[in-house]
C-alpha atoms as a PDB file:
ATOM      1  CA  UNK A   1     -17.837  70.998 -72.728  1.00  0.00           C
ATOM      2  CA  UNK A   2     -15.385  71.653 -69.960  1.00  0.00           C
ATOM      3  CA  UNK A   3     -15.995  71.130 -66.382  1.00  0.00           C
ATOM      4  CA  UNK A   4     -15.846  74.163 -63.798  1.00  0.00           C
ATOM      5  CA  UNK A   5     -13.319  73.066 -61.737  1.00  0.00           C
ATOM      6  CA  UNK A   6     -12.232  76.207 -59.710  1.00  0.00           C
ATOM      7  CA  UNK A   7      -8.465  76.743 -59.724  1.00  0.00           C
ATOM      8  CA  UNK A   8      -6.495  74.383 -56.833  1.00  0.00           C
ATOM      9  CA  UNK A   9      -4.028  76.986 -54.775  1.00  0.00           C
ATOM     10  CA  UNK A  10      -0.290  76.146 -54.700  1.00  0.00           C
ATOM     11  CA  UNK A  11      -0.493  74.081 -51.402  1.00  0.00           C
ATOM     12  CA  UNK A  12      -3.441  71.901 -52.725  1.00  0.00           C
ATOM     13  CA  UNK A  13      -1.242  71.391 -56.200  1.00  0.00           C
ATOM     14  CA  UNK A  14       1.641  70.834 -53.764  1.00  0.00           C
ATOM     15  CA  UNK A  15      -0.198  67.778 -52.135  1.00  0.00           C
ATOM     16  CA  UNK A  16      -1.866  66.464 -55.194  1.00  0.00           C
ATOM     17  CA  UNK A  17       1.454  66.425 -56.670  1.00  0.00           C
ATOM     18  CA  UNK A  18       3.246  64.476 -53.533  1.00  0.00           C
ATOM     19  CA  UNK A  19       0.238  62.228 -53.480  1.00  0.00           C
ATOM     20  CA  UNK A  20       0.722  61.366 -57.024  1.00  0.00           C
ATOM     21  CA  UNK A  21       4.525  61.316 -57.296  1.00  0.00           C
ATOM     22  CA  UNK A  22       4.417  58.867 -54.541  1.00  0.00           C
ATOM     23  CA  UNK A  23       1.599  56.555 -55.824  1.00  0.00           C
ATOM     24  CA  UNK A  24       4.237  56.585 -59.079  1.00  0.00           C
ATOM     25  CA  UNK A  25       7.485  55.723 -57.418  1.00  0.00           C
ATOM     26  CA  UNK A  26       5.280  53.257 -55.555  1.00  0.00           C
ATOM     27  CA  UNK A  27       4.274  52.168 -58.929  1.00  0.00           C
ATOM     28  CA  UNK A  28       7.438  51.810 -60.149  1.00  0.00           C
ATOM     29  CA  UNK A  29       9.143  49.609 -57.595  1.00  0.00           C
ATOM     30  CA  UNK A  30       6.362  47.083 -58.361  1.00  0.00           C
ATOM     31  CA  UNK A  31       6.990  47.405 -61.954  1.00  0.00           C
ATOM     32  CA  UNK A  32      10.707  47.037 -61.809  1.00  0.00           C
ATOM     33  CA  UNK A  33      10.107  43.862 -59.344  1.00  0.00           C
ATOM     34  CA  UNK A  34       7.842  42.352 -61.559  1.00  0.00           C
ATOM     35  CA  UNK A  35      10.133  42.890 -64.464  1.00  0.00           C
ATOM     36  CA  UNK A  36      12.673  41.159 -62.772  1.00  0.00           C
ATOM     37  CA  UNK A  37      10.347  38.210 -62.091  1.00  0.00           C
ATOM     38  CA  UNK A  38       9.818  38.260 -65.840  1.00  0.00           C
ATOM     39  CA  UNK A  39      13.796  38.481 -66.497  1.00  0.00           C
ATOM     40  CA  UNK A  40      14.201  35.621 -64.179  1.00  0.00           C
ATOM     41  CA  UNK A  41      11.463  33.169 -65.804  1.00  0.00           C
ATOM     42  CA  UNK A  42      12.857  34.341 -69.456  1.00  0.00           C
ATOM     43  CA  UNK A  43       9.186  35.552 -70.275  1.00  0.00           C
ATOM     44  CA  UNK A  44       9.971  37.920 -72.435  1.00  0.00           C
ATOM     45  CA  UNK A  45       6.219  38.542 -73.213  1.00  0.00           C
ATOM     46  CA  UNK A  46       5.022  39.419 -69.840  1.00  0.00           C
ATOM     47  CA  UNK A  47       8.953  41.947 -69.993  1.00  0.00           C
ATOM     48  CA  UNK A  48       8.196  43.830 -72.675  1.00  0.00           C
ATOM     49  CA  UNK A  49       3.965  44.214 -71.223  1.00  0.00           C
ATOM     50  CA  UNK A  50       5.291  46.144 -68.275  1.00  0.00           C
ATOM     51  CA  UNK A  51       8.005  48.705 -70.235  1.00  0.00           C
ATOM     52  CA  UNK A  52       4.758  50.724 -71.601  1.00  0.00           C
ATOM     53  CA  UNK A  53       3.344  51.270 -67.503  1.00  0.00           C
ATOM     54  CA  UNK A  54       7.301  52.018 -66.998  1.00  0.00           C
ATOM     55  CA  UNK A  55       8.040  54.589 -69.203  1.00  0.00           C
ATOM     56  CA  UNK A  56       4.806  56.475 -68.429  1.00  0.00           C
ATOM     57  CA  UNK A  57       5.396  56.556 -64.751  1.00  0.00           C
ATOM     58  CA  UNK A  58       9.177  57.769 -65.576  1.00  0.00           C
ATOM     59  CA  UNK A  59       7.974  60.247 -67.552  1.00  0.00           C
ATOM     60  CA  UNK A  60       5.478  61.857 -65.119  1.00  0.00           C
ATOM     61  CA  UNK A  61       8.188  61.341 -62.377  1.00  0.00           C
ATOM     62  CA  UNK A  62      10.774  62.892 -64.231  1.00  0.00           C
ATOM     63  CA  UNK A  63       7.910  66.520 -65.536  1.00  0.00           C
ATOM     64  CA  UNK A  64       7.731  66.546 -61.030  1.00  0.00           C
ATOM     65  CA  UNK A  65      11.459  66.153 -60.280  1.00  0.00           C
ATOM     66  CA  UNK A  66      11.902  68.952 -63.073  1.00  0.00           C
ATOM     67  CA  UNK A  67       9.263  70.907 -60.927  1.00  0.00           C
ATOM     68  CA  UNK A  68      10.425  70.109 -57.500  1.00  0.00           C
ATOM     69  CA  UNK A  69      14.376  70.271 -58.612  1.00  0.00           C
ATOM     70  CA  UNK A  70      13.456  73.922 -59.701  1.00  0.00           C
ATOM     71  CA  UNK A  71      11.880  75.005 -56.370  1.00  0.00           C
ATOM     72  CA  UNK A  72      14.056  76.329 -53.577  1.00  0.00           C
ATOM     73  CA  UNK A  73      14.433  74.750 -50.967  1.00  0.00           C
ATOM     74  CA  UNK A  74      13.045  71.217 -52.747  1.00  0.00           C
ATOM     75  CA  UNK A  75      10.151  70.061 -51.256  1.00  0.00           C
ATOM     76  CA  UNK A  76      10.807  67.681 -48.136  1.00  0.00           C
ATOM     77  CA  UNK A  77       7.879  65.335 -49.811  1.00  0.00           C
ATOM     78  CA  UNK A  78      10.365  65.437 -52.926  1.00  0.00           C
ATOM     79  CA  UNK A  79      13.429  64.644 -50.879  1.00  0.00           C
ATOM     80  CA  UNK A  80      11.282  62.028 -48.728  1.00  0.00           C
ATOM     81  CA  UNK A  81      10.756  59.790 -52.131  1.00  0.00           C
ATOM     82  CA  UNK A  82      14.507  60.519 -52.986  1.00  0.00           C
ATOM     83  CA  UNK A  83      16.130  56.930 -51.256  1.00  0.00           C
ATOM     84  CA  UNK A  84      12.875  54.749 -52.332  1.00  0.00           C
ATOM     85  CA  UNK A  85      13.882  56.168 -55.870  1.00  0.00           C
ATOM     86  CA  UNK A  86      17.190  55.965 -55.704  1.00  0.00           C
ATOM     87  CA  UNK A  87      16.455  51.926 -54.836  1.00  0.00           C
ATOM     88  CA  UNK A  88      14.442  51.946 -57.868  1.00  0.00           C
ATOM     89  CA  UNK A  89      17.586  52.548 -59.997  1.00  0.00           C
ATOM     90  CA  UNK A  90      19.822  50.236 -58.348  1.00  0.00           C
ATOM     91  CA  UNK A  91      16.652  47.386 -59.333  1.00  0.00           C
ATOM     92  CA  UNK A  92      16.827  48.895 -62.483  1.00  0.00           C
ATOM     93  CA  UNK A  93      20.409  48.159 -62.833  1.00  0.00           C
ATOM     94  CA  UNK A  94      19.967  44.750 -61.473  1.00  0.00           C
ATOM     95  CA  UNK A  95      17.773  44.183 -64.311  1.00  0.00           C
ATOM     96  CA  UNK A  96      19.806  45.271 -66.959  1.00  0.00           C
ATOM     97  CA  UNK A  97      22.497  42.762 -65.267  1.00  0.00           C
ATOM     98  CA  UNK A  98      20.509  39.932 -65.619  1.00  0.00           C
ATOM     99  CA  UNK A  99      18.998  40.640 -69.080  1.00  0.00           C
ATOM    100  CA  UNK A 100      22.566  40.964 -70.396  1.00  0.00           C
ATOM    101  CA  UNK A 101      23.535  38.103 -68.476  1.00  0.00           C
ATOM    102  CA  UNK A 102      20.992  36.252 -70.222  1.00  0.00           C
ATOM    103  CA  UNK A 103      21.378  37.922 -73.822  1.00  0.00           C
ATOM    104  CA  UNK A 104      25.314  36.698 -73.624  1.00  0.00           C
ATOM    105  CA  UNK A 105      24.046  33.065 -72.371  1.00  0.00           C
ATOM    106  CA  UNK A 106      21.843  33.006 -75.426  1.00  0.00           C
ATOM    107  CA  UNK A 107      24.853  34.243 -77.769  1.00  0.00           C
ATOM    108  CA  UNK A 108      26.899  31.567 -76.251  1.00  0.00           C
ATOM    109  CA  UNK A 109      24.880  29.116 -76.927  1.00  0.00           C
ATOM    110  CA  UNK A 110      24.425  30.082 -80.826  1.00  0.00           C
ATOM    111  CA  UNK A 111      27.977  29.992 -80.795  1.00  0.00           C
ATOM    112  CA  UNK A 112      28.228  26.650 -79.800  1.00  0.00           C
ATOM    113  CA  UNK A 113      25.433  25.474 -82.043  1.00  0.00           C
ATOM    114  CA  UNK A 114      27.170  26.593 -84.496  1.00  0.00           C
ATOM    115  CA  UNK A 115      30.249  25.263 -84.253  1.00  0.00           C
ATOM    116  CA  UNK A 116      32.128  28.020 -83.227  1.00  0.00           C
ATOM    117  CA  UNK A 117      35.393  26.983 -80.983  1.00  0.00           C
ATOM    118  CA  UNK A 118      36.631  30.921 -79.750  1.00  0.00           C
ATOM    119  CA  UNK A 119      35.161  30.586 -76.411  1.00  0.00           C
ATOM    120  CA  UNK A 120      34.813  34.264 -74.450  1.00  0.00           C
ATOM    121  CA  UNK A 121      35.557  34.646 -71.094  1.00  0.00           C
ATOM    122  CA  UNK A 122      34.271  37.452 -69.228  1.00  0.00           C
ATOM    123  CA  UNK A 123      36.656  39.138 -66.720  1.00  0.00           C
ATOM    124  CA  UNK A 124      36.615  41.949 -64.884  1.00  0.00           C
ATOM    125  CA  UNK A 125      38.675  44.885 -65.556  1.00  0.00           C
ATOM    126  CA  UNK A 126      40.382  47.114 -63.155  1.00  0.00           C
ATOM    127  CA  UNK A 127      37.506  49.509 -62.324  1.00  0.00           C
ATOM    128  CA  UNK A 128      35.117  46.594 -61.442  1.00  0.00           C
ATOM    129  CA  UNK A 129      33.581  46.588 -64.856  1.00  0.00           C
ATOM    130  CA  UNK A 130      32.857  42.934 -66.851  1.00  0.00           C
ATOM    131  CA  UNK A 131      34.984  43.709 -70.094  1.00  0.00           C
ATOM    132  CA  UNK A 132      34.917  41.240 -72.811  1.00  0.00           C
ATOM    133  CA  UNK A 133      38.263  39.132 -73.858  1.00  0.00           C
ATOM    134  CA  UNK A 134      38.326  36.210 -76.614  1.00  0.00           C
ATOM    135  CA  UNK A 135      40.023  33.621 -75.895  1.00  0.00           C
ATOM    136  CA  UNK A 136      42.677  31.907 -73.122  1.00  0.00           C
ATOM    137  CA  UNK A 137      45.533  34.175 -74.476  1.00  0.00           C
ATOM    138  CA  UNK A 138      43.871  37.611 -73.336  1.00  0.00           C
ATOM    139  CA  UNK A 139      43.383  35.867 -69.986  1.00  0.00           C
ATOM    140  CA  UNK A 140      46.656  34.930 -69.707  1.00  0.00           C
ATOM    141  CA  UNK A 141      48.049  38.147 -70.923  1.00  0.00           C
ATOM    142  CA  UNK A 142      45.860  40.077 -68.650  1.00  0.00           C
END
């Protein structure tokens, strides 16, 4: 049985779709805050609970920047959410810093459990970037 819902013009789809859009980036700050809150407890349970909400509010943001990206001129309520989205990413990155962070503080510690004397050190390259190098001797050589 569908409902008879009369058809919405292109200005009220318009609005709908800002209001929405920015309910979801709003969404998705909170999500990416509480994931680092998870990251920095280690609760890896209450992590992997929020990636579900996460990818379903990526993927309806990502079917309206398709939209908006293929209007012209973009819609000012798409270019309004652009910096609050574009701080989303950098927390995004931040978490993937801190879960690697953590991953290679759990591998070092499996190392040392078992018995393992090559100890890494992590330097930075010359473009900023952590790279990996075993040992003293790459250090040295570096």
């Amino acid at each position: 049985m569908s409902a008879n819902v009369p058809p919405m013009s292109e200005q009220e789809w318009s609005t709908a779709t800002a209001a929405a859009a920015q309910a979801d980036a709003a969404r998705l700050a909170v999500l990416l805050q509480a994931e680092f809150e998870a990251l920095k407890t280690r609760d890896l349970a209450a992590f992997d609970a929020l990636q579900q909400e996460r990818g379903e509010v990526l993927l309806r943001l990502s079917s309206v920047a398709d939209v908006a990206g293929a209007q012209s001129p973009v819609p000012t309520w798409w270019e309004a959410l652009l910096p609050g989205l574009s701080q989303c990413k950098q927390d995004h990155l931040r978490n993937i810093q801190l879960l690697q962070r953590q991953l290679q503080a759990v591998k070092g510690a499996l190392q040392a459990l078992q018995g393992e004397t090559a100890v890494s050190v992590d330097l930075y390259d010359k473009l900023g970037q952590v790279s990996r190098r075993q040992g003293i001797g790459a250090y040295l050589a570096a």
